[in-house]
N, C-alpha and C. Protein backbone atom coordinates (compact mmCIF):
# COMPACT_ATOMS: atom_id res chain seq x y z
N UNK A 1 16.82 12.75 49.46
CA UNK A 1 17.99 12.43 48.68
C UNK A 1 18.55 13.66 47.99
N UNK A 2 17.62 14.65 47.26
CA UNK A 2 18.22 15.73 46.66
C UNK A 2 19.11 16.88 47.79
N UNK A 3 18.54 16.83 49.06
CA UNK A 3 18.35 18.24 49.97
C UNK A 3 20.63 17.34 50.28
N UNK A 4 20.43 16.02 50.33
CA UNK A 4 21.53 15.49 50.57
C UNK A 4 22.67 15.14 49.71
N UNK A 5 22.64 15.86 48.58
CA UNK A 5 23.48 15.69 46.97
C UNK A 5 23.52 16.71 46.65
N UNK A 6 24.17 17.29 45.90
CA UNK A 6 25.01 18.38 45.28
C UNK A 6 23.91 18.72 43.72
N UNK A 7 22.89 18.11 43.70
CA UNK A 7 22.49 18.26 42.73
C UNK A 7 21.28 19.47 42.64
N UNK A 8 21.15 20.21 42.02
CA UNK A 8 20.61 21.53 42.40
C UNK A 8 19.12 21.35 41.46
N UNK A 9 18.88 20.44 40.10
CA UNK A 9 17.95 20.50 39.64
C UNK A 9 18.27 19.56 38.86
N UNK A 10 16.92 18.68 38.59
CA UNK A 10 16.56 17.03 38.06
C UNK A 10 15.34 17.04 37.52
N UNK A 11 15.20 17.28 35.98
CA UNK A 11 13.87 17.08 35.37
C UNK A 11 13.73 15.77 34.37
N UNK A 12 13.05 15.06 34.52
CA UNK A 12 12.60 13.77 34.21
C UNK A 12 11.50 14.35 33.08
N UNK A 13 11.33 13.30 31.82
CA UNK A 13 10.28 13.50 30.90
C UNK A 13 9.58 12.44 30.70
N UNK A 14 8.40 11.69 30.74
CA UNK A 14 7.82 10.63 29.86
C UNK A 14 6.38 11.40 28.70
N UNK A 15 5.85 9.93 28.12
CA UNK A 15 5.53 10.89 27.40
C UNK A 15 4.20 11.65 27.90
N UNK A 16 3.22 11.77 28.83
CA UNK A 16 2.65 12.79 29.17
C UNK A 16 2.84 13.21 30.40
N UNK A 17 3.69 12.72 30.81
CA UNK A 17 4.43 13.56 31.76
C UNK A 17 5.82 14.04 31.91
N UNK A 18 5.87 15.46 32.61
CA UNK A 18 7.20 16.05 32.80
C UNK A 18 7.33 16.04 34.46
N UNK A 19 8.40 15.78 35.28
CA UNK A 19 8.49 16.13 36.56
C UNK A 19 10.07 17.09 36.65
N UNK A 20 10.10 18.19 36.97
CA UNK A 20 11.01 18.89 37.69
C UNK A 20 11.30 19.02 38.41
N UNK A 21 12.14 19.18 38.98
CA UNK A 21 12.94 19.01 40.82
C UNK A 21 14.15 20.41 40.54
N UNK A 22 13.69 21.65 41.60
CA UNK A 22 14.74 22.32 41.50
C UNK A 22 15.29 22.59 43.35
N UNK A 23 16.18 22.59 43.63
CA UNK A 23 16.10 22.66 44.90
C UNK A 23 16.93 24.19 45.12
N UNK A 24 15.80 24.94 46.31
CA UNK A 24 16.22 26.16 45.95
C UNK A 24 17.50 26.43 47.28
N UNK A 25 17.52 27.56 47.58
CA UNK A 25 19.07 28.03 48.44
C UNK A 25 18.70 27.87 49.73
N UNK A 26 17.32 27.47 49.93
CA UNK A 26 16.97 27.14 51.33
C UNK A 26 16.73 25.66 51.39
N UNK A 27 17.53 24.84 50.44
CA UNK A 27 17.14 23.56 50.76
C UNK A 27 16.08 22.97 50.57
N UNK A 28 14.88 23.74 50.27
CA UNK A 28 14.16 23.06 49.48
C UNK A 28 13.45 22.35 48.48
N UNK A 29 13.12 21.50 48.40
CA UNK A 29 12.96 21.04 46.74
C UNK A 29 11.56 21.66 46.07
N UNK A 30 11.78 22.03 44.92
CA UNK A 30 10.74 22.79 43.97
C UNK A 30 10.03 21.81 43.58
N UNK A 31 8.87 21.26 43.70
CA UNK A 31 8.34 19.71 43.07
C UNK A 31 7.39 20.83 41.60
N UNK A 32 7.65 20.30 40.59
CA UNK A 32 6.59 21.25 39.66
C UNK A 32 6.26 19.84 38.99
N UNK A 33 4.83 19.48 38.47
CA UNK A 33 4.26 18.61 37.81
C UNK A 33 3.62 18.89 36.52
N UNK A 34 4.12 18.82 35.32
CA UNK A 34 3.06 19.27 33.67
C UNK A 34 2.98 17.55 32.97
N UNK A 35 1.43 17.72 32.72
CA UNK A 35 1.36 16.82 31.95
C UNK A 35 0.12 17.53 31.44
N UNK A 36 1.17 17.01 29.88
CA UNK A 36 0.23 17.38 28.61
C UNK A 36 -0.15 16.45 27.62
N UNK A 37 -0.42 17.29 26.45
CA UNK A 37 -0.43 16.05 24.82
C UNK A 37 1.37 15.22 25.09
N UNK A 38 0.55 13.98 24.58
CA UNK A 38 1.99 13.10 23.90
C UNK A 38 2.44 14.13 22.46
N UNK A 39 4.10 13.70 23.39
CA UNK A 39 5.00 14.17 22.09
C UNK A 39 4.44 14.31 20.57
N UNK A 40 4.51 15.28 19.99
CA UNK A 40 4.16 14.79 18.42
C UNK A 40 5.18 15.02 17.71
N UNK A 41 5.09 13.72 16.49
CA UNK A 41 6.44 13.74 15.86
C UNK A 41 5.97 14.04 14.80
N UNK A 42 6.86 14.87 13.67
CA UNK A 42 6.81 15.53 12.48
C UNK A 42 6.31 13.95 11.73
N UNK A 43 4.97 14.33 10.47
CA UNK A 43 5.53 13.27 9.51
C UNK A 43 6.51 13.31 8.92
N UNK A 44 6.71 12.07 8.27
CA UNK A 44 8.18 12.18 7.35
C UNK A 44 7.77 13.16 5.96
N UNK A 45 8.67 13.26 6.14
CA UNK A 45 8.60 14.34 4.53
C UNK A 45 8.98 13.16 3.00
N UNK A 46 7.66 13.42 2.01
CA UNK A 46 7.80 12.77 1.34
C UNK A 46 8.94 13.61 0.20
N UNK A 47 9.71 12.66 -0.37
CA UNK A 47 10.73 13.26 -1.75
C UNK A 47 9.21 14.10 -2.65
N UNK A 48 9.63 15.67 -3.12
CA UNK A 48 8.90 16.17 -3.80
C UNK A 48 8.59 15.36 -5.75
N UNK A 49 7.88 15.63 -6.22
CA UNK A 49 7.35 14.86 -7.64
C UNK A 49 7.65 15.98 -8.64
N UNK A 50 7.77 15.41 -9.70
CA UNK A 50 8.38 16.43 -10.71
C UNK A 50 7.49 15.97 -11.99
N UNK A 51 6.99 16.57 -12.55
CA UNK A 51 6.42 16.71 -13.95
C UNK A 51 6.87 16.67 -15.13
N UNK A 52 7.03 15.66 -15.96
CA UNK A 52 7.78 15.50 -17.25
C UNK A 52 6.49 16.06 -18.79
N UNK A 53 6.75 17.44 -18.79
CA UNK A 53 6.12 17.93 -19.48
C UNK A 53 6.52 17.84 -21.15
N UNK A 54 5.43 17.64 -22.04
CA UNK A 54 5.88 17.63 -23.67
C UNK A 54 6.72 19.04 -23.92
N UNK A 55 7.67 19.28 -24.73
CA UNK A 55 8.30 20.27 -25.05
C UNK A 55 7.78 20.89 -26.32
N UNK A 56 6.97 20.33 -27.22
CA UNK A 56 6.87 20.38 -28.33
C UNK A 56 5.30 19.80 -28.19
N UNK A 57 4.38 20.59 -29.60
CA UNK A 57 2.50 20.02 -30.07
C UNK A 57 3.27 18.87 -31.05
N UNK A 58 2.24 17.79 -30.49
CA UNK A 58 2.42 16.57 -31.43
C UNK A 58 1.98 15.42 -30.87
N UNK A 59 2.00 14.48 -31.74
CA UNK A 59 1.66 13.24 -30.81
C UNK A 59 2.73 12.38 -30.42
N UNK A 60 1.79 12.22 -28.59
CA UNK A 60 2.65 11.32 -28.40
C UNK A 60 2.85 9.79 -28.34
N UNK A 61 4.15 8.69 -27.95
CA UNK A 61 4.37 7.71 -28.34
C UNK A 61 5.27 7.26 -26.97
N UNK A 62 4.78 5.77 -26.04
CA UNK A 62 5.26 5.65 -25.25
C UNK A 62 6.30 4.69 -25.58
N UNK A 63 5.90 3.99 -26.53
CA UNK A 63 7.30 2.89 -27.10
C UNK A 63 8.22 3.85 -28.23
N UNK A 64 9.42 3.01 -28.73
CA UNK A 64 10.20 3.47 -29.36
C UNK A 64 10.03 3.75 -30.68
N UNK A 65 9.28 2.36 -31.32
CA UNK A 65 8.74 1.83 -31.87
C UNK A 65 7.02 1.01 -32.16
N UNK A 66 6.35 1.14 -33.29
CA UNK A 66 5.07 0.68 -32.76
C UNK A 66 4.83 -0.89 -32.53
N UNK A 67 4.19 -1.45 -31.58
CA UNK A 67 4.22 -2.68 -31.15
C UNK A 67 4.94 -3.24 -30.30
N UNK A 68 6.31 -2.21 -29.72
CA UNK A 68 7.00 -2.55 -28.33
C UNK A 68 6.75 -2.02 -27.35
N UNK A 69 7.09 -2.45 -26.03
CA UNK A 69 6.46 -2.26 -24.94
C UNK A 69 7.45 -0.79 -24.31
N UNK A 70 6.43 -0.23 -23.77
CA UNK A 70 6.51 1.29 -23.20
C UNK A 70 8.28 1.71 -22.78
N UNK A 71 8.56 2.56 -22.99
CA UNK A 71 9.59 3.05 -22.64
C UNK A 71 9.60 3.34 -20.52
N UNK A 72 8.99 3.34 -20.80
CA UNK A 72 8.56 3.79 -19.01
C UNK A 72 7.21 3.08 -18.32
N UNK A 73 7.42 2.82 -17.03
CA UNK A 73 5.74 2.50 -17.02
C UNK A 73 5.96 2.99 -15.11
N UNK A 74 4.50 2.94 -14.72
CA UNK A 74 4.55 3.26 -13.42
C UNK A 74 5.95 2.22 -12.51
N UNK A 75 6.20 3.20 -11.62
CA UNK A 75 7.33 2.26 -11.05
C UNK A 75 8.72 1.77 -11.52
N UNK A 76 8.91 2.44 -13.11
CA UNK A 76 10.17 2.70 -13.31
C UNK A 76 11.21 3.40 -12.82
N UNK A 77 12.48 3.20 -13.12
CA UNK A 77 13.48 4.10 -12.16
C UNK A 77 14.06 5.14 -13.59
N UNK A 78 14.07 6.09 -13.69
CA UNK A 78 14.75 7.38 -14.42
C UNK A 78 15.51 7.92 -14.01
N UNK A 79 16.31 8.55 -15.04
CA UNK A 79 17.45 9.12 -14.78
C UNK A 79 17.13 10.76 -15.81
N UNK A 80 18.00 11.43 -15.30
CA UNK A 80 17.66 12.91 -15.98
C UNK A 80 17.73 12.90 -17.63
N UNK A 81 18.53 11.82 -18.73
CA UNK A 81 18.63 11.42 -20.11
C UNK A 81 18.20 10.50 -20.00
N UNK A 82 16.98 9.50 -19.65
CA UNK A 82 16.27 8.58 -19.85
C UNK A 82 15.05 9.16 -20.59
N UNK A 83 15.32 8.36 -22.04
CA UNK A 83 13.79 8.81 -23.06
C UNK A 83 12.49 7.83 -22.07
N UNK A 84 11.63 8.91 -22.38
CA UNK A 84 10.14 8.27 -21.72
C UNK A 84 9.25 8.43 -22.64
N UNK A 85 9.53 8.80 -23.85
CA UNK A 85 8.54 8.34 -25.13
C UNK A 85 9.12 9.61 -26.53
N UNK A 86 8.07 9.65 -27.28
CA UNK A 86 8.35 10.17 -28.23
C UNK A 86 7.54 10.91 -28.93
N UNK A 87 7.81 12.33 -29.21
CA UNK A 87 6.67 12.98 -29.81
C UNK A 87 6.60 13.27 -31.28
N UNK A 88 5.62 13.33 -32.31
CA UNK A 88 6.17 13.15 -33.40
C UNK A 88 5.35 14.23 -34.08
N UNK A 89 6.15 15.53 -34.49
CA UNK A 89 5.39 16.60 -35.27
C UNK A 89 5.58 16.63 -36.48
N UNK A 90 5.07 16.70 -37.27
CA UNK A 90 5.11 17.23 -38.94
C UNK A 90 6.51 15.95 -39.82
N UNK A 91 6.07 14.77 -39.15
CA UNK A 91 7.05 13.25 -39.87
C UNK A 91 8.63 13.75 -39.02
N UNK A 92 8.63 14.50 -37.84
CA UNK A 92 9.97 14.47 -36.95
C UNK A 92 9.48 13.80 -36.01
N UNK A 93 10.65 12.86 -35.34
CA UNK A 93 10.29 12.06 -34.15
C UNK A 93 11.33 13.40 -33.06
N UNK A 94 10.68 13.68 -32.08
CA UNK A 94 11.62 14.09 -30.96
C UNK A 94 11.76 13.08 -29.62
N UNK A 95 13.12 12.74 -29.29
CA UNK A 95 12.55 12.56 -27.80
C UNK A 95 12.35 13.05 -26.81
N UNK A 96 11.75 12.89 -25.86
CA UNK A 96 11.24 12.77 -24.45
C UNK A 96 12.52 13.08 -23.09
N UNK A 97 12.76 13.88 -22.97
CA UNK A 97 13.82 13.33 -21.69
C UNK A 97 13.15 13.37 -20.25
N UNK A 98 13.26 12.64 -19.01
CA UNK A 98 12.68 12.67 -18.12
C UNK A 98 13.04 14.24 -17.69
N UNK A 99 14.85 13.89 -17.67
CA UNK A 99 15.05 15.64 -16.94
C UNK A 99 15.02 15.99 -15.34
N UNK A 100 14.45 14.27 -14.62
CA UNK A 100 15.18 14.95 -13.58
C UNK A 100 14.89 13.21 -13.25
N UNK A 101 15.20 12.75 -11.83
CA UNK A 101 15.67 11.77 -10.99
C UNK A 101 14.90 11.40 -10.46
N UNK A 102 14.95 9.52 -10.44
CA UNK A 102 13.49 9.37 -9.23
C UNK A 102 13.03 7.74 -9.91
N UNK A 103 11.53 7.67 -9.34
CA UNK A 103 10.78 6.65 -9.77
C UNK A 103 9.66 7.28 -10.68
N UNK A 104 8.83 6.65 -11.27
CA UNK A 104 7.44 7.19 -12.07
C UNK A 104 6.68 6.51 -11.06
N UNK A 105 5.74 7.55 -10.39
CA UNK A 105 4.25 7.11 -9.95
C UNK A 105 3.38 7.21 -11.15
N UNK A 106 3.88 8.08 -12.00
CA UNK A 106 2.42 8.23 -12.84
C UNK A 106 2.40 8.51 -14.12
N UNK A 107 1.74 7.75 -15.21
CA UNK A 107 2.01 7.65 -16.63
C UNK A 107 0.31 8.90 -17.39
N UNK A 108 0.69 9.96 -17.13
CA UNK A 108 -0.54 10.99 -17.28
C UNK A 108 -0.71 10.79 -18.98
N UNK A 109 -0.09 10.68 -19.86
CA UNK A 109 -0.33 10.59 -21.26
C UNK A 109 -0.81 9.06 -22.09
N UNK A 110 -1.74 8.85 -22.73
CA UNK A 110 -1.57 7.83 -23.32
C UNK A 110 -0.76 7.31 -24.62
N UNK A 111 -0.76 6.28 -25.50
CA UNK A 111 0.34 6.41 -25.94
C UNK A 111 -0.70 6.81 -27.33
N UNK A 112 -0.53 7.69 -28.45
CA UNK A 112 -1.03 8.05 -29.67
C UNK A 112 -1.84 8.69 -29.46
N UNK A 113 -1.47 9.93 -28.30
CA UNK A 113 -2.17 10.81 -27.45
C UNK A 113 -2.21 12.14 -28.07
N UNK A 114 -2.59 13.03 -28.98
CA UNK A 114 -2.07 14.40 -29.25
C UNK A 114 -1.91 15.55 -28.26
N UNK A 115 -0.90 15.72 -27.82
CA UNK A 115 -0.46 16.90 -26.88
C UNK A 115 -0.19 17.83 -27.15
N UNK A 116 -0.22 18.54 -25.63
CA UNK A 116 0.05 20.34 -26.25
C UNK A 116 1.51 20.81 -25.65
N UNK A 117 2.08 21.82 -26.39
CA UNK A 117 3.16 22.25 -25.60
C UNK A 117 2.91 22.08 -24.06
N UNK A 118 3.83 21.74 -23.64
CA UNK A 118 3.99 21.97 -21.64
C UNK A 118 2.71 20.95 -20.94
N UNK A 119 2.17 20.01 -21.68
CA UNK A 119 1.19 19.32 -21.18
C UNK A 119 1.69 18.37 -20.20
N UNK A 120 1.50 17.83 -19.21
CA UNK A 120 1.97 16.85 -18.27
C UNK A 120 1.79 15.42 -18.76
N UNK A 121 3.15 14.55 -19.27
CA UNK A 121 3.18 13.34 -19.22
C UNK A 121 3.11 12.50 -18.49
N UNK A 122 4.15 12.51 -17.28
CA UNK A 122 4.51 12.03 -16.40
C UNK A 122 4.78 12.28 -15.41
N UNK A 123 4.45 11.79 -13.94
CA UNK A 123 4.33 12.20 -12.88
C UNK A 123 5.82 11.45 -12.18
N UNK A 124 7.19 11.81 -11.52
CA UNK A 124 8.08 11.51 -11.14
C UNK A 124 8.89 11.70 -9.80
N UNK A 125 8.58 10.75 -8.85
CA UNK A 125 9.12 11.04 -7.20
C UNK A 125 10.48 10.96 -7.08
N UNK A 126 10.86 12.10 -7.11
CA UNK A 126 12.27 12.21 -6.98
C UNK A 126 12.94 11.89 -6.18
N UNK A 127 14.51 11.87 -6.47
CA UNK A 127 15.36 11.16 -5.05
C UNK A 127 15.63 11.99 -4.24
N UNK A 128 15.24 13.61 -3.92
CA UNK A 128 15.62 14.61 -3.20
C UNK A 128 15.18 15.89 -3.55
């Protein structure tokens, strides 16, 4: 069929096999046969995680207030000005900003926790 068609070369792929067909100037067909590993496909790339570190020594506070429920908890959605708790040095309350985009996998601080500058609060899978 090839030596009788205009077609000069026909390579076929599955997945551990490749077949090539080249047909050369004498009419003959090139039969070449590779079979190797199956295709491998990249994993997916997970969105990188971002660290919501204390800015400030003090303790920290995951509600707003004492006796209400957490400002954040695993599996929340944040936004870059979403407070995620509160640190409180020398009778100042500061807040918390997440600071960047995403979900919370991970609540690293407890709440009436004393922290240090740059300590890791929160663990955050970003949208990109």
């Amino acid at each position: 069929m090839v030596q009788e068609s205009d077609v000069r070369e026909l390579e076929l792929e599955e997945v551990e096999v490749r077949l090539k067909l080249h047909r050369s100037p004498l009419e003959r067909p090139d039969l070449s046969l590779e079979v190797g590993a199956p295709a491998e496909f990249p994993e997916p790339i997970e969105p990188p995680l971002a660290i919501v570190r204390a800015s400030i020594v003090g303790t920290f506070y995951r509600a707003g207030k004492p006796g209400m429920a957490p400002l954040v908890t695993e599996g929340s959605l944040v936004e870059e000005s979403t407070v995620i708790g509160i640190i409180e040095a020398l009778q100042v309350l500061t807040d918390v900003e997440a600071d960047c985009s995403g979900v919370v996998t991970a609540v690293l601080a407890t709440d009436g926790q004393p922290v240090e500058y740059n300590q890791p609060l929160l663990e955050v899978r970003t949208n990109g």
